[in-house]
C-alpha atoms as a PDB file:
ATOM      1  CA  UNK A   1       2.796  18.679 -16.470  1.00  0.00           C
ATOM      2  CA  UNK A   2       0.676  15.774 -17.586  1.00  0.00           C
ATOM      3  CA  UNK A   3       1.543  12.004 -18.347  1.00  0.00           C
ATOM      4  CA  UNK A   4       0.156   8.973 -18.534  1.00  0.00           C
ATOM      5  CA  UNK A   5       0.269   8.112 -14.674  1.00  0.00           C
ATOM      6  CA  UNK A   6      -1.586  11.704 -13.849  1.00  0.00           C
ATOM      7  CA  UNK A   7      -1.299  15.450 -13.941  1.00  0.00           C
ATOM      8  CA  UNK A   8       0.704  18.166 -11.399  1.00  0.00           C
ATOM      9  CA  UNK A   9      -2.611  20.160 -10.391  1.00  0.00           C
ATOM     10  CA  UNK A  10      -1.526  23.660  -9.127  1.00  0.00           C
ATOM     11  CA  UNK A  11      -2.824  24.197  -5.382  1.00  0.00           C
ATOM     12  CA  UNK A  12      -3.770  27.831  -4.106  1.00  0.00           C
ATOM     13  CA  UNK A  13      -2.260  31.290  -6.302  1.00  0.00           C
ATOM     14  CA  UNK A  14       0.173  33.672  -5.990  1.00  0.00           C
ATOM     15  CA  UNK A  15       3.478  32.631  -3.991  1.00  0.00           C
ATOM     16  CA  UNK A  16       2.014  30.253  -2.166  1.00  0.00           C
ATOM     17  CA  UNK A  17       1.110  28.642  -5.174  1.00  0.00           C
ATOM     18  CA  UNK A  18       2.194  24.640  -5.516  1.00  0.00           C
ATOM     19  CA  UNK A  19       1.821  21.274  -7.742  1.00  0.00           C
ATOM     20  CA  UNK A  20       0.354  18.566  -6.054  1.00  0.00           C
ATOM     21  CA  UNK A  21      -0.021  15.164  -7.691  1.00  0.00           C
ATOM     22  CA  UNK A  22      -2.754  13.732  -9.057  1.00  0.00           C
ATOM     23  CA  UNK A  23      -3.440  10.281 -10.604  1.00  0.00           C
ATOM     24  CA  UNK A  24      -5.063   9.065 -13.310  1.00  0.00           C
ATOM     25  CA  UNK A  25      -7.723   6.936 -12.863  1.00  0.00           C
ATOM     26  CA  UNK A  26      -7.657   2.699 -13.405  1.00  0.00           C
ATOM     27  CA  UNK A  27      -7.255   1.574 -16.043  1.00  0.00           C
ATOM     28  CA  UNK A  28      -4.754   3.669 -17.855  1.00  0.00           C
ATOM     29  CA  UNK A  29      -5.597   5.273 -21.056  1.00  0.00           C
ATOM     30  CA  UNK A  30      -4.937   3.808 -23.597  1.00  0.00           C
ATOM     31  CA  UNK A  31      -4.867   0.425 -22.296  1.00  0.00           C
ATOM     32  CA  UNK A  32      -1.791  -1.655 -22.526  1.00  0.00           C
ATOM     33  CA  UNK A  33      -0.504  -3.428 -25.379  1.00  0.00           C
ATOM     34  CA  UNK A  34       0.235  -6.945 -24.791  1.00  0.00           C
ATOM     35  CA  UNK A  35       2.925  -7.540 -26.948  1.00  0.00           C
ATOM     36  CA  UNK A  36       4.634 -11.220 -27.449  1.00  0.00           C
ATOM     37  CA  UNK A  37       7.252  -9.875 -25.087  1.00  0.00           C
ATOM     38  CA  UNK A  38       4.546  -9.290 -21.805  1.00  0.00           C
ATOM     39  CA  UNK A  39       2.740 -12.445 -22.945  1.00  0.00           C
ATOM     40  CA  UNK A  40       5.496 -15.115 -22.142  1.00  0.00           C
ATOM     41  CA  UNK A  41       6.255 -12.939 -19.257  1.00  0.00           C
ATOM     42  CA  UNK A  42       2.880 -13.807 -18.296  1.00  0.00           C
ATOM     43  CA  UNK A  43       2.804 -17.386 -18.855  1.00  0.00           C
ATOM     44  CA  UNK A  44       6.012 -17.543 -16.910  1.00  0.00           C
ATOM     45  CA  UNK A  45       4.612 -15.874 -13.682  1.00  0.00           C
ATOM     46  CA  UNK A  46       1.564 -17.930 -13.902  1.00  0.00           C
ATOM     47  CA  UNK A  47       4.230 -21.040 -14.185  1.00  0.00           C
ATOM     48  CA  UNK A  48       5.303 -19.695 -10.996  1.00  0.00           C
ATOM     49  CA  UNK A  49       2.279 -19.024  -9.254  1.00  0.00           C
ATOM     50  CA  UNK A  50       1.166 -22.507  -9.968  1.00  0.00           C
ATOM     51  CA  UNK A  51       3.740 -24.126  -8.248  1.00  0.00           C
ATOM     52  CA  UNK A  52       3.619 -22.409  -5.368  1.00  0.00           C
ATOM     53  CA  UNK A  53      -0.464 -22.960  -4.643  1.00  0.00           C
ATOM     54  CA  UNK A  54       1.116 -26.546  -5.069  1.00  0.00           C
ATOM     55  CA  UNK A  55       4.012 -26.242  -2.909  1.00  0.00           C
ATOM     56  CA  UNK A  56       1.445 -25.014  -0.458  1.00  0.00           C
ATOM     57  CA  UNK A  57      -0.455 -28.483  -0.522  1.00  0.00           C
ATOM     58  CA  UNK A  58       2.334 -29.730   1.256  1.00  0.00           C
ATOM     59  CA  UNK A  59       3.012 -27.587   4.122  1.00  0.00           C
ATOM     60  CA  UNK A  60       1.124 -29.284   7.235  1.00  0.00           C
ATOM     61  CA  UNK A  61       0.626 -26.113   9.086  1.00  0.00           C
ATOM     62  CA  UNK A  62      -0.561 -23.823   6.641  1.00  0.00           C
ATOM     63  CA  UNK A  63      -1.717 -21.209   9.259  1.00  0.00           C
ATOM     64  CA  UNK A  64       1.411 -21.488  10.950  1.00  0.00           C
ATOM     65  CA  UNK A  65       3.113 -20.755   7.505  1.00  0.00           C
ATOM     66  CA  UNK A  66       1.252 -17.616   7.515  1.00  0.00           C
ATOM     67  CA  UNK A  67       2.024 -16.807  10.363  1.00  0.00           C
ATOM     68  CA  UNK A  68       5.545 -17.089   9.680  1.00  0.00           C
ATOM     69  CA  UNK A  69       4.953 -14.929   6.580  1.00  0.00           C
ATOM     70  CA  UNK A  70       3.407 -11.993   7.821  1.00  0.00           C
ATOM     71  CA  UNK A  71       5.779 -11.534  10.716  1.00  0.00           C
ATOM     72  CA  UNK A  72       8.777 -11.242   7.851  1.00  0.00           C
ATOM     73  CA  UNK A  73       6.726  -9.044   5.818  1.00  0.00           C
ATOM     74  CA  UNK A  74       6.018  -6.759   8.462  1.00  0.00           C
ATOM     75  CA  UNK A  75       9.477  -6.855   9.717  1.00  0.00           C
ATOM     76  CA  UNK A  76      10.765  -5.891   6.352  1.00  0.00           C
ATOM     77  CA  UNK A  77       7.805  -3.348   5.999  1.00  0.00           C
ATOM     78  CA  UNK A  78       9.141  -1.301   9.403  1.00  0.00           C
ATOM     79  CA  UNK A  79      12.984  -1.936   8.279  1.00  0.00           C
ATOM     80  CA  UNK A  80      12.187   0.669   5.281  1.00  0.00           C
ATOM     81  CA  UNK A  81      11.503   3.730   7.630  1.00  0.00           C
ATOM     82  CA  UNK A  82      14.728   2.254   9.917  1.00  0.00           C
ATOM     83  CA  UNK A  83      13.590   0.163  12.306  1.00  0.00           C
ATOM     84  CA  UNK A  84      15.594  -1.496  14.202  1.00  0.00           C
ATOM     85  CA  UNK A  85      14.266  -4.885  14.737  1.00  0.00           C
ATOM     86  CA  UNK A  86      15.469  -8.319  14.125  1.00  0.00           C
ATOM     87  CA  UNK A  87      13.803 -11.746  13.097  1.00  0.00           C
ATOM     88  CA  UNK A  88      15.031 -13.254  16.506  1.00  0.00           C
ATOM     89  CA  UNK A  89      12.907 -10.332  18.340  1.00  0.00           C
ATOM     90  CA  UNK A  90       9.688 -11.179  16.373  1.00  0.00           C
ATOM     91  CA  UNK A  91       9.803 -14.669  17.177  1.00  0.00           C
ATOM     92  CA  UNK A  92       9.626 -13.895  20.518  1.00  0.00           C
ATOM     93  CA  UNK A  93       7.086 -16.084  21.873  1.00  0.00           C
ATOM     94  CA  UNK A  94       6.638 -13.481  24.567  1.00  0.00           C
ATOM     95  CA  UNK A  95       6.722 -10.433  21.892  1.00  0.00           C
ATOM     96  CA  UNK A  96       3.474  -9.006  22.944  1.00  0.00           C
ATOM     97  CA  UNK A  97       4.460  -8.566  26.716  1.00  0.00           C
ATOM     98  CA  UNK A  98       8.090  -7.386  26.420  1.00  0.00           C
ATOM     99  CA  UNK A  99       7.592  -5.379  22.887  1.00  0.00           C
ATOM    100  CA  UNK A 100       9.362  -1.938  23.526  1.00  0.00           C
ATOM    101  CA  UNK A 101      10.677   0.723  21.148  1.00  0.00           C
ATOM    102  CA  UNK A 102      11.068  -0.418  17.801  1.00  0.00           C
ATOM    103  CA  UNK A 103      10.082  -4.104  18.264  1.00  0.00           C
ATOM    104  CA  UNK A 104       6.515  -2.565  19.453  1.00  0.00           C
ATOM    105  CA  UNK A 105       6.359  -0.829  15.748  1.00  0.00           C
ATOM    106  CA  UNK A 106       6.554  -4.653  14.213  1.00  0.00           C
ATOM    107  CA  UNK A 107       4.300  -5.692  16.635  1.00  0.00           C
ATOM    108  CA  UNK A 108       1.935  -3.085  14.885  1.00  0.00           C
ATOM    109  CA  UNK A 109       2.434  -4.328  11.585  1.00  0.00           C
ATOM    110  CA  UNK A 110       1.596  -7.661  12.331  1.00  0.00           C
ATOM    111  CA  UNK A 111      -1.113  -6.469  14.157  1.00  0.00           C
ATOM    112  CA  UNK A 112      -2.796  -4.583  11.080  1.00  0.00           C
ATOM    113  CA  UNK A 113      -1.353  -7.426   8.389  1.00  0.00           C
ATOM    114  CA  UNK A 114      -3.802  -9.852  10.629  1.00  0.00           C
ATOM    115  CA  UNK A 115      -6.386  -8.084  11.110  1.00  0.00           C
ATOM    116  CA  UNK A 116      -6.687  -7.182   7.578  1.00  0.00           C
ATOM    117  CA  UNK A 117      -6.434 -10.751   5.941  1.00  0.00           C
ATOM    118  CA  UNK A 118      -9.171 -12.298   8.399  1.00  0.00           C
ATOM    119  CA  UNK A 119     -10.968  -9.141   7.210  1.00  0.00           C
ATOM    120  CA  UNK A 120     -11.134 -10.483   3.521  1.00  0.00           C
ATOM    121  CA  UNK A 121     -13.279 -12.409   4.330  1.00  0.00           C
ATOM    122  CA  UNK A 122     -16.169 -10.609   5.578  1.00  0.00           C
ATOM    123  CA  UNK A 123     -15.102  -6.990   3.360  1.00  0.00           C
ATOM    124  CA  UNK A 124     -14.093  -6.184  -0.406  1.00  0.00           C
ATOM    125  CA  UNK A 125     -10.603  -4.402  -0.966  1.00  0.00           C
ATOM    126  CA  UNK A 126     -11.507  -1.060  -0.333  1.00  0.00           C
ATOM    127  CA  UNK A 127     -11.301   2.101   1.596  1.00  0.00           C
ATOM    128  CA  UNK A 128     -13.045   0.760   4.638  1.00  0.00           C
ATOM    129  CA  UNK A 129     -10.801  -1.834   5.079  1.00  0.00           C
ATOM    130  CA  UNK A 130      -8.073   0.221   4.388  1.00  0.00           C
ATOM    131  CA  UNK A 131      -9.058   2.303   7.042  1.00  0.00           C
ATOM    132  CA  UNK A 132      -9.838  -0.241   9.721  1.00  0.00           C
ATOM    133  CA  UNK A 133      -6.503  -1.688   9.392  1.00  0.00           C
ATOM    134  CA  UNK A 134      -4.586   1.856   9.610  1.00  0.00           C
ATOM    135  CA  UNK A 135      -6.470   2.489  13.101  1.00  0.00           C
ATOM    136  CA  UNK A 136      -5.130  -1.194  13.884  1.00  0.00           C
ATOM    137  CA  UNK A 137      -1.715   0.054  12.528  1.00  0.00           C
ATOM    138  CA  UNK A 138      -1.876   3.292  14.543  1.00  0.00           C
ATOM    139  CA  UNK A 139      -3.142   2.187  17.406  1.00  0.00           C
ATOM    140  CA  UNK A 140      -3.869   5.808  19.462  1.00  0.00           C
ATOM    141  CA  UNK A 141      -1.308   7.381  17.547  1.00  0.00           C
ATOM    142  CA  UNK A 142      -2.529  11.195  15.523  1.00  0.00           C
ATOM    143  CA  UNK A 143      -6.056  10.079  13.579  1.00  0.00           C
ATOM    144  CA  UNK A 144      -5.859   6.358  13.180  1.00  0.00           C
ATOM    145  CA  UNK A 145      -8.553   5.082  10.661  1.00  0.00           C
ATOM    146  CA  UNK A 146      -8.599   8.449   8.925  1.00  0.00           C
ATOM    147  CA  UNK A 147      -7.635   9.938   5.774  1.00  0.00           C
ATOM    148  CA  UNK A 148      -5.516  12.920   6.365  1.00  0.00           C
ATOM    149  CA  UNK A 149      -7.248  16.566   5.581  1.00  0.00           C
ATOM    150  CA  UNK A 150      -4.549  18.324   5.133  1.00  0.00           C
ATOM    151  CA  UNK A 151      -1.910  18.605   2.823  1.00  0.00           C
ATOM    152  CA  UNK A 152       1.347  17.045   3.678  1.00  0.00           C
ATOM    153  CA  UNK A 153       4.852  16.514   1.557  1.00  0.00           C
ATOM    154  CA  UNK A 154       7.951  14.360   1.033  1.00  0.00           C
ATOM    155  CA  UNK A 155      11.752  15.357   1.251  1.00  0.00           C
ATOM    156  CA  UNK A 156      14.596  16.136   3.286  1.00  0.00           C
ATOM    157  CA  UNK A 157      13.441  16.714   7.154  1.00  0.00           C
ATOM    158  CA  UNK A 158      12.764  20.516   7.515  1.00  0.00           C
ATOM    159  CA  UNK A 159      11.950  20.925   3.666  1.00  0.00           C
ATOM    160  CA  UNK A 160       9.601  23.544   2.646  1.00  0.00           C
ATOM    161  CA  UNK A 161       6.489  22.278   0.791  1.00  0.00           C
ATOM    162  CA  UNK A 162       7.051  24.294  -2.501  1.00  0.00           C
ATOM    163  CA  UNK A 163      11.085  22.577  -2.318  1.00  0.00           C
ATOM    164  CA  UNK A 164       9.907  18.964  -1.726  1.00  0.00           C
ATOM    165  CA  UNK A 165      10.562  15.931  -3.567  1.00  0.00           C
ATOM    166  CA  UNK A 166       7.091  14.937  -3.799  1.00  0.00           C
ATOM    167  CA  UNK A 167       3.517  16.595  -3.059  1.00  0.00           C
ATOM    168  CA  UNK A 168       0.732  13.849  -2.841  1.00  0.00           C
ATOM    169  CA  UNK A 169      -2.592  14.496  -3.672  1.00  0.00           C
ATOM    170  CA  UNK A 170      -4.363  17.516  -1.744  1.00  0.00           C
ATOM    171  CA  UNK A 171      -6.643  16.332   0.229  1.00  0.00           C
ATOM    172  CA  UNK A 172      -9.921  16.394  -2.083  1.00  0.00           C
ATOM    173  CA  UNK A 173      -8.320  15.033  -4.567  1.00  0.00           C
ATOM    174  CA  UNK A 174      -6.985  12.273  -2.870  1.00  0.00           C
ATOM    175  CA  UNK A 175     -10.412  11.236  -1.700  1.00  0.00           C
ATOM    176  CA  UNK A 176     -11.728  11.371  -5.408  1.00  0.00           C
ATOM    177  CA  UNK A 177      -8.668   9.374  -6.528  1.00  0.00           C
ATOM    178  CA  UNK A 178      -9.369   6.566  -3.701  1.00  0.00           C
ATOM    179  CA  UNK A 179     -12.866   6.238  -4.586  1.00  0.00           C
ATOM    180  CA  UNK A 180     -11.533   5.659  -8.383  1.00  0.00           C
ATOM    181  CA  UNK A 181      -9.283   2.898  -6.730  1.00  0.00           C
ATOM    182  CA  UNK A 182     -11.646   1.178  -5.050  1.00  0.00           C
ATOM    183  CA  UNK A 183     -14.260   1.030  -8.115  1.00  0.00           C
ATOM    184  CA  UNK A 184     -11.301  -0.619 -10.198  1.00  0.00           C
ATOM    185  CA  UNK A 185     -10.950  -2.892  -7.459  1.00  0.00           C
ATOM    186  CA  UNK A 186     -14.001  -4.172  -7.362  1.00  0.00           C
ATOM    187  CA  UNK A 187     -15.280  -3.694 -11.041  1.00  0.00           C
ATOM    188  CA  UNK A 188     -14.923  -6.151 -14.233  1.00  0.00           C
ATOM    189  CA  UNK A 189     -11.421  -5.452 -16.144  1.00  0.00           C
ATOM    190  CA  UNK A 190     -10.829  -8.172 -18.969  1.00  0.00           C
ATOM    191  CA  UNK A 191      -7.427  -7.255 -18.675  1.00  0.00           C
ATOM    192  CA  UNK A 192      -5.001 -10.255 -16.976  1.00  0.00           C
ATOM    193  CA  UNK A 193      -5.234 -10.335 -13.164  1.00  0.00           C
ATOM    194  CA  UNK A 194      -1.266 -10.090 -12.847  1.00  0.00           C
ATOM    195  CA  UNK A 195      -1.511  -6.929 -14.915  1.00  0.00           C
ATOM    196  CA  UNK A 196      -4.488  -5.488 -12.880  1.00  0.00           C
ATOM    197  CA  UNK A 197      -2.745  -5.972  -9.749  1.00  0.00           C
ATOM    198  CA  UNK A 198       0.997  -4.345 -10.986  1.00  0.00           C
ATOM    199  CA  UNK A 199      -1.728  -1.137 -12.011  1.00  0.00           C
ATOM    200  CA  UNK A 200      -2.904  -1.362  -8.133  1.00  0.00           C
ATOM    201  CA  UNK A 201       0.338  -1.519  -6.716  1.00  0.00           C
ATOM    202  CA  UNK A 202       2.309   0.869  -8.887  1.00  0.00           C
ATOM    203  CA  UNK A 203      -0.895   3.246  -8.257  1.00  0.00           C
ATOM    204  CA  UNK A 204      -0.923   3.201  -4.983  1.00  0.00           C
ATOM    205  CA  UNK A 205       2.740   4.260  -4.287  1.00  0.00           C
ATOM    206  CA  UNK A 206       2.589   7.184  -6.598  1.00  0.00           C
ATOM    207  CA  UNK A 207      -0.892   7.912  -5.052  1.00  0.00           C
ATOM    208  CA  UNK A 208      -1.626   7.274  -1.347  1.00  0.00           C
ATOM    209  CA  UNK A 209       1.449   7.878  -1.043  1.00  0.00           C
ATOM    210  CA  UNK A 210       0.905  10.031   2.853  1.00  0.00           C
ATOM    211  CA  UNK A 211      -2.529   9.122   2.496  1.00  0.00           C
ATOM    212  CA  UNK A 212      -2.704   8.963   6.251  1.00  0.00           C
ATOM    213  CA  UNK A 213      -1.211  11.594   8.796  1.00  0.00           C
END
């Protein structure tokens, strides 16, 4: 079954035989229309986006702001696979030394979220950095910094592979489609910057999607 986002690619023959995902490459084809419709949606985020870089002017701790920011985000982040963590246990000022359980997962995330924006500075978007911030994320935990190499599968816990909700892309396909990711990334699209970045991000959760063991 094809589409627009990618193709099903069958996997192995016989009974054993399954679909795994596989995307399309950036940027869709055909490109997107922008219609009148898209183009004051546009204008309007832009609107947006320009008064936040000036509400930012006016914070007088703009690190500390980040701070701030990336401790929510990775809260929120660990609350979608059901951690249980609060706000009150990430502003711990002693989080690092009495992290335990779930509050140690956050700790994680803010770890990697760090690490990886002081990274932008020195690397491009891309797979390295991707991986660098995983092994920060994983910490000793099954292959941090690595892609998987195996093929792996979403659904219900105990699901069989060929009754899943969702196969991701086997694992040399994956590693294709990444390297397609990372081009678009880093190569010249005409197209709107908002609009290149809702193609990233809708991309990468129907693709890397278990990217990582």
């Amino acid at each position: 079954m094809k589409s627009r986002s990618g193709v099903f690619k069958p996997q192995t023959e016989g009974d054993a035989q399954y679909h795994s995902f596989v995307p399309a490459p950036l940027p869709p084809i055909p490109t997107i229309a922008i219609d009148t419709e898209l183009s004051h949606l546009l204008v309007q985020a832009s609107n947006w986006i320009g008064k936040l870089e000036s509400s930012v002017t006016l914070i007088p701790n703009i690190a500390l702001f980040i701070s701030l920011y990336v401790r929510k985000e990775a809260l929120m982040s660990a609350q979608i696979k059901g951690t249980q963590c609060t706000l009150e246990d990430i502003f711990d000022p002693e989080i690092e030394e009495n992290a335990t359980g779930d509050v140690a997962n956050v700790v994680h995330y803010i770890r990697a979220m760090t690490y990886a924006l002081n990274r932008l500075s020195e690397l491009s978007l891309g797979n390295r950095l991707l991986r660098e911030t995983h092994a920060v994320l994983m910490g000793s935990e099954k292959t941090p910094g690595e892609f998987r190499t195996s093929q792996n599968w979403i659904g219900p816990s105990g699901v069989s592979l060929k009754r899943s909700t969702f196969i991701p892309p086997h694992p040399d396909d994956m590693i294709e489609a990444l390297s397609n990711l990372e081009a678009y990334m880093n190569g010249d699209d005409s197209l709107n910057v908002l609009i290149q970045a809702a193609f990233i991000h809708s991309w990468m959760a129907m693709a890397t999607l278990g990217a990582y063991l």
